[in-house]
C-alpha atoms as a PDB file:
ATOM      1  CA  UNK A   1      22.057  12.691  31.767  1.00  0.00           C
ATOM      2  CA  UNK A   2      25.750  13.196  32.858  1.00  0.00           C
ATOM      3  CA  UNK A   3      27.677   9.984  33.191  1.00  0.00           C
ATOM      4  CA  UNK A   4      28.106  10.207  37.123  1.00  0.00           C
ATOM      5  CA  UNK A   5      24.257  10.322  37.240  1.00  0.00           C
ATOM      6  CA  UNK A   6      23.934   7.148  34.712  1.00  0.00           C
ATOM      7  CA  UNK A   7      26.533   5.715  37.666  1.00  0.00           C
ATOM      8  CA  UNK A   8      24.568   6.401  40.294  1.00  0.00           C
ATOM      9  CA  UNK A   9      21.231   5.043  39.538  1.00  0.00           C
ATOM     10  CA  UNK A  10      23.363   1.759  38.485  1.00  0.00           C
ATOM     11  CA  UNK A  11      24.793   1.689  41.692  1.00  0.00           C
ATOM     12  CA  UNK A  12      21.480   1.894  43.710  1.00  0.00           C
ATOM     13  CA  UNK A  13      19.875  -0.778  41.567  1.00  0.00           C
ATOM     14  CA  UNK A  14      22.782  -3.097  41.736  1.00  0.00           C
ATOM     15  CA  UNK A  15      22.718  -3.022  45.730  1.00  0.00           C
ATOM     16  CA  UNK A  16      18.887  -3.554  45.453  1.00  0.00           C
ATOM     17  CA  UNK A  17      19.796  -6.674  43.440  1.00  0.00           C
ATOM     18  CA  UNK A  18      22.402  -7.929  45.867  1.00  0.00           C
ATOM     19  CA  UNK A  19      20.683  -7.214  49.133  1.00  0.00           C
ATOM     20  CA  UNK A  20      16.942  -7.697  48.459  1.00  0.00           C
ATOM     21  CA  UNK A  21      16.180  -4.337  49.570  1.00  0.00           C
ATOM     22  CA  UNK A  22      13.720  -2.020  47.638  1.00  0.00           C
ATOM     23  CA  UNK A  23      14.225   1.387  46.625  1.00  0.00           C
ATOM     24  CA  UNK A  24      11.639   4.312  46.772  1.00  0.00           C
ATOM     25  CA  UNK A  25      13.140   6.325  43.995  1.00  0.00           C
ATOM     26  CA  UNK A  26      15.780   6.721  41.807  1.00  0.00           C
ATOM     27  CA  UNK A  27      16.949  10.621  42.987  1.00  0.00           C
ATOM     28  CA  UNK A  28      16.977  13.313  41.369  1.00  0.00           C
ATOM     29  CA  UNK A  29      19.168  14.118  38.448  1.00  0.00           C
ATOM     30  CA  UNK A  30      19.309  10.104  38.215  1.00  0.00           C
ATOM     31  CA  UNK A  31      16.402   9.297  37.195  1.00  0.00           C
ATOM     32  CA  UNK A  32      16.133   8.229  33.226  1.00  0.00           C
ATOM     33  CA  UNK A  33      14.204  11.484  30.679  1.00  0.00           C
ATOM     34  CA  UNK A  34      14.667   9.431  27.794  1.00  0.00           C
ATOM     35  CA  UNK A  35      14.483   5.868  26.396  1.00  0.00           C
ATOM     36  CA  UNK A  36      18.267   5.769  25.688  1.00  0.00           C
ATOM     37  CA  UNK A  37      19.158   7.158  28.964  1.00  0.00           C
ATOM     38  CA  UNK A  38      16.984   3.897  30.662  1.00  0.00           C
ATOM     39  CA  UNK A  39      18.900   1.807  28.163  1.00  0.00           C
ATOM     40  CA  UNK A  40      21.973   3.170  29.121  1.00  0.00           C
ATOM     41  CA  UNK A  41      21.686   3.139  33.074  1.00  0.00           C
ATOM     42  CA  UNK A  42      20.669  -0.973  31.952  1.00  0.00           C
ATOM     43  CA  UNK A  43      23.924  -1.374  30.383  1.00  0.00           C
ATOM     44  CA  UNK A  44      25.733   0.300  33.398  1.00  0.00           C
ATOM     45  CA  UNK A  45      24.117  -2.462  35.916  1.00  0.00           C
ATOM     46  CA  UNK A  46      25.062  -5.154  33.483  1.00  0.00           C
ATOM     47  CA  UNK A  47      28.748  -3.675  33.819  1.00  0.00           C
ATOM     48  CA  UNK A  48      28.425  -3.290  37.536  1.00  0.00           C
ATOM     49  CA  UNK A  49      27.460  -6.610  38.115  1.00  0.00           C
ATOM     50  CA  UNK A  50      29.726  -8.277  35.551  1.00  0.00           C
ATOM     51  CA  UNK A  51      27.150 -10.834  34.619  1.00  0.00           C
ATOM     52  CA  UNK A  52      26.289 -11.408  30.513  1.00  0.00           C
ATOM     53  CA  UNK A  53      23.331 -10.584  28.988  1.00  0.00           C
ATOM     54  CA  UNK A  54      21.301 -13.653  28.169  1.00  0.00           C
ATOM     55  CA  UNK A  55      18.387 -12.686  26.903  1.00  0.00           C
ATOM     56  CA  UNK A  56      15.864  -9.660  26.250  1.00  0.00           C
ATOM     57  CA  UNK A  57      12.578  -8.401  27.033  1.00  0.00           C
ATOM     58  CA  UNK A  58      11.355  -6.357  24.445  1.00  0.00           C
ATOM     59  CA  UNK A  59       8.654  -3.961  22.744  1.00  0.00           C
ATOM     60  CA  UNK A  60       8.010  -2.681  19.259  1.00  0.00           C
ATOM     61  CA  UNK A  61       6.459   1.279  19.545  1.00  0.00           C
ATOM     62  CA  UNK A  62       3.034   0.171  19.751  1.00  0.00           C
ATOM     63  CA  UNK A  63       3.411  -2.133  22.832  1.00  0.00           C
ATOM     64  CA  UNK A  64       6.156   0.273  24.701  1.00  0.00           C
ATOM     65  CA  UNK A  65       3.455   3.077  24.315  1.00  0.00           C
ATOM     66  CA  UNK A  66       0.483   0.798  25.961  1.00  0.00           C
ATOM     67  CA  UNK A  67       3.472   0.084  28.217  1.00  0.00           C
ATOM     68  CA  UNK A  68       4.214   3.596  29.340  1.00  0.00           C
ATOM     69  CA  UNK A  69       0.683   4.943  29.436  1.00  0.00           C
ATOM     70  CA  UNK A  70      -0.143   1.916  31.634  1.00  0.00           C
ATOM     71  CA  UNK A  71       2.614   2.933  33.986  1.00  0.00           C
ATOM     72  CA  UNK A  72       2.312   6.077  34.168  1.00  0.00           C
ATOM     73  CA  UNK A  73      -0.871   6.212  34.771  1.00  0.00           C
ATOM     74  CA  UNK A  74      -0.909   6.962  39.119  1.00  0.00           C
ATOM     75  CA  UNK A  75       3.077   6.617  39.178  1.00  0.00           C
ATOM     76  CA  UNK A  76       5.581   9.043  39.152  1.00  0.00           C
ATOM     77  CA  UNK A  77       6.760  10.080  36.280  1.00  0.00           C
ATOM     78  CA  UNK A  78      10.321  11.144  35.464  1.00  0.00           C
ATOM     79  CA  UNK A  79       9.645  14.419  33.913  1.00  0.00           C
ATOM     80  CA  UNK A  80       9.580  14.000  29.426  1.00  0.00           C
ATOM     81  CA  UNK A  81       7.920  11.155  28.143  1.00  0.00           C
ATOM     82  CA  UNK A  82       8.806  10.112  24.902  1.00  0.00           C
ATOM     83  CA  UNK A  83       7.802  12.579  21.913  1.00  0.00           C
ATOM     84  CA  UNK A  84       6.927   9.571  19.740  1.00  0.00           C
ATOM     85  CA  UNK A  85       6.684   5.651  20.655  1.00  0.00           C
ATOM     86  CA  UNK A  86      10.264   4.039  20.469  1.00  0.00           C
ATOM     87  CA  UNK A  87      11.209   0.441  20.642  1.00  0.00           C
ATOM     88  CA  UNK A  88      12.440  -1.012  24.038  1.00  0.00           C
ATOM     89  CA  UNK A  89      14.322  -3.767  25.348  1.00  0.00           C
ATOM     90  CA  UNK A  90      14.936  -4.616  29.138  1.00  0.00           C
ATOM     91  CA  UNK A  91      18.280  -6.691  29.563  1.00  0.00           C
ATOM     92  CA  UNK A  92      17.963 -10.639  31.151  1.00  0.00           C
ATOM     93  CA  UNK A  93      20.873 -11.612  32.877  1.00  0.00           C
ATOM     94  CA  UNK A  94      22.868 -14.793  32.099  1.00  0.00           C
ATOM     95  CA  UNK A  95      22.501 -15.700  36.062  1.00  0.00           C
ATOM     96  CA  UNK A  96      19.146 -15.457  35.879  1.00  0.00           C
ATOM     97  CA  UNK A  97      18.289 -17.524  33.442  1.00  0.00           C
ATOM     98  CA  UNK A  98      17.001 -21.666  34.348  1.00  0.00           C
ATOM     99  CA  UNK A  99      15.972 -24.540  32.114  1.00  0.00           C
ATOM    100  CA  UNK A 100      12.998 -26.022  33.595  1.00  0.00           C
ATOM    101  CA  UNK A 101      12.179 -27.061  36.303  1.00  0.00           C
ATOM    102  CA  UNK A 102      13.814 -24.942  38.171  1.00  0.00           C
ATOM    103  CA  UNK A 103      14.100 -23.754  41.870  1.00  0.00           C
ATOM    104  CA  UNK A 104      14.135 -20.100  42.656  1.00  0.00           C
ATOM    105  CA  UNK A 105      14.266 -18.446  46.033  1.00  0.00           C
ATOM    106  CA  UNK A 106      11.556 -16.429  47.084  1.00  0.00           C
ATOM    107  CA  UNK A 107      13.731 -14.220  48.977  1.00  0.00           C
ATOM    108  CA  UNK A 108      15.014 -13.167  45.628  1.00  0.00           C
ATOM    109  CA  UNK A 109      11.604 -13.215  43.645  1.00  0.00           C
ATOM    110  CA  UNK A 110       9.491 -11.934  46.700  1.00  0.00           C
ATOM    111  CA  UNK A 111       6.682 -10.877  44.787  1.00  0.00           C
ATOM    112  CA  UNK A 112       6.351 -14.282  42.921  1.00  0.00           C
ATOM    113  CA  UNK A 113       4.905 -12.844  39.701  1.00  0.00           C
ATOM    114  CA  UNK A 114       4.702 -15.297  37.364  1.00  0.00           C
ATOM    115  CA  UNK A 115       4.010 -14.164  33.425  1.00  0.00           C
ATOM    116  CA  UNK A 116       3.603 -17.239  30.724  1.00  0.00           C
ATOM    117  CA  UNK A 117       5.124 -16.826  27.742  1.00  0.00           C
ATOM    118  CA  UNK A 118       6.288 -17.645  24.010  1.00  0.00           C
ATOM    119  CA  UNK A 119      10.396 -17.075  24.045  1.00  0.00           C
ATOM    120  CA  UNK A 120      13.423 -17.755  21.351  1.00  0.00           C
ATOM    121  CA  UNK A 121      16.328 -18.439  21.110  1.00  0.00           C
ATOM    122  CA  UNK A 122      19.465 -17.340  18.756  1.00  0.00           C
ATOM    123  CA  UNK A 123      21.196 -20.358  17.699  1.00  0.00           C
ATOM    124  CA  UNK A 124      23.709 -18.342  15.750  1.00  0.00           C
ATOM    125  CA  UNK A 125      24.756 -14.572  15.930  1.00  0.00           C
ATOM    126  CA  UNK A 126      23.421 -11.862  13.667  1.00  0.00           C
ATOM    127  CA  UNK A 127      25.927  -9.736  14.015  1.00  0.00           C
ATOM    128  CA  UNK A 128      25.785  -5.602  12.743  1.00  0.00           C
ATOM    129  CA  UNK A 129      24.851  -5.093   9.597  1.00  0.00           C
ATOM    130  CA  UNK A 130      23.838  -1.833   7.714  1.00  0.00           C
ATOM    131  CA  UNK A 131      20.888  -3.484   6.272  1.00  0.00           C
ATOM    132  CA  UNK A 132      17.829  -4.921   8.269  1.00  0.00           C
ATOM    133  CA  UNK A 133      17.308  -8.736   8.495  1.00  0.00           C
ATOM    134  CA  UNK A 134      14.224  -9.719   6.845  1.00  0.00           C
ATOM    135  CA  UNK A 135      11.818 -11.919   9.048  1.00  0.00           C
ATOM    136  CA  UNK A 136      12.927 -15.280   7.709  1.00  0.00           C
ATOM    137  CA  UNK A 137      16.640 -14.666   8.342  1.00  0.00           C
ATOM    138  CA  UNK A 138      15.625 -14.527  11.822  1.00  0.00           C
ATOM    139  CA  UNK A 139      13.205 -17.214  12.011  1.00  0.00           C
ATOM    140  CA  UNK A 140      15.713 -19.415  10.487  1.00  0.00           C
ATOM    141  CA  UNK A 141      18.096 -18.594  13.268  1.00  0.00           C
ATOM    142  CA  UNK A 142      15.556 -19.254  15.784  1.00  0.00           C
ATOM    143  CA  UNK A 143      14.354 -21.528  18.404  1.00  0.00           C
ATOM    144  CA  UNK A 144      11.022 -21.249  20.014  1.00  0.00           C
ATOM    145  CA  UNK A 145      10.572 -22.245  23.918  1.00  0.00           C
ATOM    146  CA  UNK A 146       7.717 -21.857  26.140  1.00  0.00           C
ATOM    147  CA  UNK A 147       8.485 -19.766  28.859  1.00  0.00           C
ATOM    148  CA  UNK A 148       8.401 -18.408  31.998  1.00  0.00           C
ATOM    149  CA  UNK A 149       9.369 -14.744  33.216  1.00  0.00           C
ATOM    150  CA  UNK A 150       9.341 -14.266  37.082  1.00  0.00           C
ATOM    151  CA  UNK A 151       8.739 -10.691  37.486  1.00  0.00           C
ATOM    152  CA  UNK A 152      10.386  -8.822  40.506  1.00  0.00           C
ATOM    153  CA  UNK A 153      11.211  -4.858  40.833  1.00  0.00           C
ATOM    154  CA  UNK A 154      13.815  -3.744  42.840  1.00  0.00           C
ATOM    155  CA  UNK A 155      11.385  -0.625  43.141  1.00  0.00           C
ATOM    156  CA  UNK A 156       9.152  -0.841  46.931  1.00  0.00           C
ATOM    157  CA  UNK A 157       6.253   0.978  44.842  1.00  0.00           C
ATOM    158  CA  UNK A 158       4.984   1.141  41.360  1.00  0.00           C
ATOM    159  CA  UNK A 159       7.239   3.355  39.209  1.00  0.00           C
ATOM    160  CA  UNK A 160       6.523   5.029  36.407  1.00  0.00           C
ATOM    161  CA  UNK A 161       7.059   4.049  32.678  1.00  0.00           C
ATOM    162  CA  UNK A 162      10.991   5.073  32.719  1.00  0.00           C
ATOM    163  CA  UNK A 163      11.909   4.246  35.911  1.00  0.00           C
ATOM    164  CA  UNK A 164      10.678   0.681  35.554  1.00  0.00           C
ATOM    165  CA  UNK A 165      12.770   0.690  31.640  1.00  0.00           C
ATOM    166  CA  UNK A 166      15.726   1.768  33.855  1.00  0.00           C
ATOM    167  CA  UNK A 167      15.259  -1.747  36.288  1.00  0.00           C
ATOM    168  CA  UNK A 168      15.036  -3.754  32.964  1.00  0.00           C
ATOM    169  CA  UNK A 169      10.998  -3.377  33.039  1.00  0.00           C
ATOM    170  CA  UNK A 170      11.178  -5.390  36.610  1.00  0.00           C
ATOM    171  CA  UNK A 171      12.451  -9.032  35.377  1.00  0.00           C
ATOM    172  CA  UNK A 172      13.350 -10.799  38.279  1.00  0.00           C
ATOM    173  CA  UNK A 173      14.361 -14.411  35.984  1.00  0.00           C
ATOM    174  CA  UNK A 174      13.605 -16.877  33.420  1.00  0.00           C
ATOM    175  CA  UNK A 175      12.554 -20.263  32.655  1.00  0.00           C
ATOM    176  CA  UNK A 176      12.511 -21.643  29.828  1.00  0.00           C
ATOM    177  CA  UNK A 177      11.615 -25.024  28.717  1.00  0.00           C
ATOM    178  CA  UNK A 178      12.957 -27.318  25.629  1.00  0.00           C
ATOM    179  CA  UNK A 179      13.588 -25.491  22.230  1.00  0.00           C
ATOM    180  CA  UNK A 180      11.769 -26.487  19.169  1.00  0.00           C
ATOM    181  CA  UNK A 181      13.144 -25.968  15.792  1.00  0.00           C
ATOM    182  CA  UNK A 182      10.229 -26.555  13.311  1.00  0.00           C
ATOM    183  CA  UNK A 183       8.399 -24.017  15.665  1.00  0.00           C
ATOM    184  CA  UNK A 184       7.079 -22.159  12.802  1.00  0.00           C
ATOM    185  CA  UNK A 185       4.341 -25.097  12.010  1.00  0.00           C
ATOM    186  CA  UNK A 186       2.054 -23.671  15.077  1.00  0.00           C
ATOM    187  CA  UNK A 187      -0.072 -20.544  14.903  1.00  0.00           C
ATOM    188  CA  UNK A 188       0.933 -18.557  17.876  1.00  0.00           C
ATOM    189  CA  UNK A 189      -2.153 -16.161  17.468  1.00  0.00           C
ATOM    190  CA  UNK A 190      -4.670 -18.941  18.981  1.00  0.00           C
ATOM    191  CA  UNK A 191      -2.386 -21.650  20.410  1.00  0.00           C
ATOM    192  CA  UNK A 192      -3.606 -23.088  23.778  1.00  0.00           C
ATOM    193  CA  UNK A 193      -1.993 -22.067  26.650  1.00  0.00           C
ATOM    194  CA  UNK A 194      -2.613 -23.571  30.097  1.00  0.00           C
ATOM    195  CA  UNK A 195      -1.118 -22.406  33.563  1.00  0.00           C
ATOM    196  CA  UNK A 196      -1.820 -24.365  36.644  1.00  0.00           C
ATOM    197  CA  UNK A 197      -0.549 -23.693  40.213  1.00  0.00           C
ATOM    198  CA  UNK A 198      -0.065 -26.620  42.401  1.00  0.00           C
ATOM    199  CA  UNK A 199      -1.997 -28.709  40.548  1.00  0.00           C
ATOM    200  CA  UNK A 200      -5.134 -26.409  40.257  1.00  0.00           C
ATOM    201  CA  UNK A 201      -5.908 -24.887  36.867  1.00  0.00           C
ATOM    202  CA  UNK A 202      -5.763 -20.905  36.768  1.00  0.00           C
ATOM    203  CA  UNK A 203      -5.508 -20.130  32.797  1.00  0.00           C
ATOM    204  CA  UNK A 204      -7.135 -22.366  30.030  1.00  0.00           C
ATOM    205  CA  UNK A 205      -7.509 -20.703  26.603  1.00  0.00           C
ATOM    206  CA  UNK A 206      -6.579 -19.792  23.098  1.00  0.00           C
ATOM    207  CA  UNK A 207      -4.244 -17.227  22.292  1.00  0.00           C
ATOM    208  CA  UNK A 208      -3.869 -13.984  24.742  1.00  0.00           C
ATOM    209  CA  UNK A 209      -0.750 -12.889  23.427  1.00  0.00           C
ATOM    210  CA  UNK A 210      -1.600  -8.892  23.557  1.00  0.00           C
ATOM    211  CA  UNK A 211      -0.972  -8.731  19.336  1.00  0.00           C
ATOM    212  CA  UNK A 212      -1.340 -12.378  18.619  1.00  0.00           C
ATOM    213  CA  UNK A 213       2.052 -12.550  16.620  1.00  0.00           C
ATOM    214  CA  UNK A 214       4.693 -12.897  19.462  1.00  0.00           C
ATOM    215  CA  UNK A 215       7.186 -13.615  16.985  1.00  0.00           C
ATOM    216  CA  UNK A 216       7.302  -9.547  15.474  1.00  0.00           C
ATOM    217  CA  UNK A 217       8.790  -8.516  18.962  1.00  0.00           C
ATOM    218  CA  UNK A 218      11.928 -10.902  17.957  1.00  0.00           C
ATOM    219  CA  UNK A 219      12.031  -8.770  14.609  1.00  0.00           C
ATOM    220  CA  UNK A 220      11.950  -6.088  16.619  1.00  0.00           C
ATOM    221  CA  UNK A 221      14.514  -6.350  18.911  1.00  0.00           C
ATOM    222  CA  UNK A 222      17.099  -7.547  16.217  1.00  0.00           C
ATOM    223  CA  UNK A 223      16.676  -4.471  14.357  1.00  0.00           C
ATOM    224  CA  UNK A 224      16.928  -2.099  17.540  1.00  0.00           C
ATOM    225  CA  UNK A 225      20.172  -4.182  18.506  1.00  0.00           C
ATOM    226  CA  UNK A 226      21.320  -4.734  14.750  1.00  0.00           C
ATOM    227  CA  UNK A 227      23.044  -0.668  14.598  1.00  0.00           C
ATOM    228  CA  UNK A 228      25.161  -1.597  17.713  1.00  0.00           C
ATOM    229  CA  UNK A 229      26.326  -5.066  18.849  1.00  0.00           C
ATOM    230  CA  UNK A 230      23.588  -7.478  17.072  1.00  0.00           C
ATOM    231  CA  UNK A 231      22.670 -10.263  18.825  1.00  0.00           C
ATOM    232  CA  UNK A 232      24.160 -13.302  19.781  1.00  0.00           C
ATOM    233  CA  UNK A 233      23.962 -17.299  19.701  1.00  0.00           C
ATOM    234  CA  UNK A 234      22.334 -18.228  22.925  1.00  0.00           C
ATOM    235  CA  UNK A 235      20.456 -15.405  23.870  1.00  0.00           C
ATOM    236  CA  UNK A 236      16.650 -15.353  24.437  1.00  0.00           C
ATOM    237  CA  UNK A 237      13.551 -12.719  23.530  1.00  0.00           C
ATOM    238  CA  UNK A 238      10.790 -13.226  25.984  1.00  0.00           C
ATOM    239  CA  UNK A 239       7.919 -12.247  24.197  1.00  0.00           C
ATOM    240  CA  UNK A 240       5.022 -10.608  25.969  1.00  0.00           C
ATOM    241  CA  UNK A 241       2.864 -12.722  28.144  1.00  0.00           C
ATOM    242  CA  UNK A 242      -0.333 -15.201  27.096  1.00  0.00           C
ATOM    243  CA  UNK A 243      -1.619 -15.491  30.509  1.00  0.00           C
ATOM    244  CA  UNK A 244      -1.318 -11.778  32.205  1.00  0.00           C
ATOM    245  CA  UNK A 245       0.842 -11.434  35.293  1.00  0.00           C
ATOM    246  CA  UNK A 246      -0.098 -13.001  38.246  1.00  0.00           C
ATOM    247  CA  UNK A 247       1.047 -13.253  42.222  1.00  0.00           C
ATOM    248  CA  UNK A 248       1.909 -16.421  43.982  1.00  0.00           C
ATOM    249  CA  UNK A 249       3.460 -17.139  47.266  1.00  0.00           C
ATOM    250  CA  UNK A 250       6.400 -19.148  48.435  1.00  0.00           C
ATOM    251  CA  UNK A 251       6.187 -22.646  47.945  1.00  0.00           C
ATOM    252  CA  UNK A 252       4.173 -22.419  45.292  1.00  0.00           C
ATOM    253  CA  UNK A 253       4.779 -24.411  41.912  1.00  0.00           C
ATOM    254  CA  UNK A 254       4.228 -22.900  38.795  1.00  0.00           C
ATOM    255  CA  UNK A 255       3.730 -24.403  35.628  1.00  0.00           C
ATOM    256  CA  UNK A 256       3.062 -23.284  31.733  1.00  0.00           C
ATOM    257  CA  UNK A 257       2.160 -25.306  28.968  1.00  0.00           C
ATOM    258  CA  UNK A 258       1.622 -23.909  25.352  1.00  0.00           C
ATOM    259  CA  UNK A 259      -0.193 -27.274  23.190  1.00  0.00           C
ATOM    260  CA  UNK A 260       2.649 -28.658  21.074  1.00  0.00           C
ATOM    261  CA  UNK A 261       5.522 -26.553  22.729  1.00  0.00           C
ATOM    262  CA  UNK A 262       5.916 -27.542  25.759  1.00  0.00           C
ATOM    263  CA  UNK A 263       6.008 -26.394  29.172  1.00  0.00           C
ATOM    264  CA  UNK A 264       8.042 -24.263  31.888  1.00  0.00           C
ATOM    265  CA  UNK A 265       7.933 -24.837  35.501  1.00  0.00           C
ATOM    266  CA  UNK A 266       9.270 -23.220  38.479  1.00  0.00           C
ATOM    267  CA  UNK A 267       8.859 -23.586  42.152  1.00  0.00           C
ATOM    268  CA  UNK A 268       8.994 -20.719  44.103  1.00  0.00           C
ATOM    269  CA  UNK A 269      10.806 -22.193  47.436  1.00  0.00           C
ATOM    270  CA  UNK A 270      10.436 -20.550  50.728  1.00  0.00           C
END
């Protein structure tokens, strides 16, 4: 993908961001044929909009392959597909990131998706390094938080699995409530997860994370960002969701609560 074509498809997604509108398509020669070239028209809108990245979504190759084949499944696809499964990340932006409770317009989130969710958080950089952190480096440099991720494409239809990599795999914010330290205590694999929506119950249950171990997408991402620039004190990884994505409506409140975590909250105002 030529550079003026990375520009482009920047440049339509910012606007979409800025004006609540929706696009049909990226065109043409702009649309992403490769993980990197997604990556790459992510890093352009982050540029573009001259906003920080404060957190990540992410995927070891497993989960980005049940990714893509769920989204390309009826969607149009960009032309290749990947030749084997590859690690993603979609970028967070600083702005769009809220300790809970927090407010968000619906005119920005008009879809209201709601995902719940295990996240955590850098409390000091791990900078580049030519050898791989080991899983206890990074858990020692880690917060855990339960979550929200408010999902919102700036796409008017379903895209396919590149196409939605491109839009940072259609994160629209983030909530995220108190960090805990000694996190590593609680088995993630079957902790208890309840959402409720004004008041009323709509998820009760053990587990759901889709691999039970949402920590490994952290490992993950530091390795695919540990070649490059690392990662840095502050930043989040959102970590795949324990309660499947689900629709509201304005004015609805939304609230997570993972048993001995704590909760995220946001109200989706009209």
């Amino acid at each position: 993908m030529k550079e003026e074509d990375v520009d482009r498809a920047a440049s339509l997604l910012v606007a979409a961001r800025r004006n609540g509108g929706r696009l049909e398509v990226l065109p043409g020669a702009s649309r992403p044929r490769s993980v990197a070239e997604a990556h790459a028209i992510q890093d352009a809108v982050a540029l573009k909009l001259g906003d920080a990245t404060g957190g990540f979504k992410a995927a070891p190759p497993a989960l980005a392959d049940q990714l893509r084949r769920q989204l390309d499944s009826g969607a149009p696809a960009a032309g290749a597909r990947p030749s084997s499964p590859e690690a993603i990340r979609g970028l967070i932006f600083a702005k769009t990131l809220h300790a809970s409770p927090a407010v968000l317009s619906s005119h920005d989130v008009p879809k209201c998706g709601v995902e719940g969710e295990i996240a955590f958080r850098f409390r000091h950089d791990l900078p580049p390094r030519a050898t791989p952190y080991s899983r206890e480096e990074i858990a020692e440099a880690t917060d855990a938080h339960a979550a929200i991720e408010v999902v919102s494409s700036r796409y008017g239809a379903p895209q396919g699995f590149l196409d939605t990599l491109a839009d940072c795999i259609s994160n629209g914010g983030f909530v995220y409530g108190d960090g805990r330290a000694d996190w590593q205590r609680l088995g993630f694999a079957d902790i208890e997860v309840k959402l409720t929506v004004n008041g009323e119950t709509i998820v009760d249950q053990a587990g759901g994370h889709p691999t039970g171990d949402p920590f490994a997408i952290v490992v993950a991402l530091v390795e695919m960002m540990r070649p490059t620039v690392g990662v840095k004190a502050g930043q989040f990884v959102t970590c795949g969701s324990h309660t499947g994505l689900r629709y509201f409506k304005p004015g609805d409140v939304c609230r997570v609560e993972f048993e001995g975590l704590g909760a995220a909250q946001v109200t989706f105002a009209p």
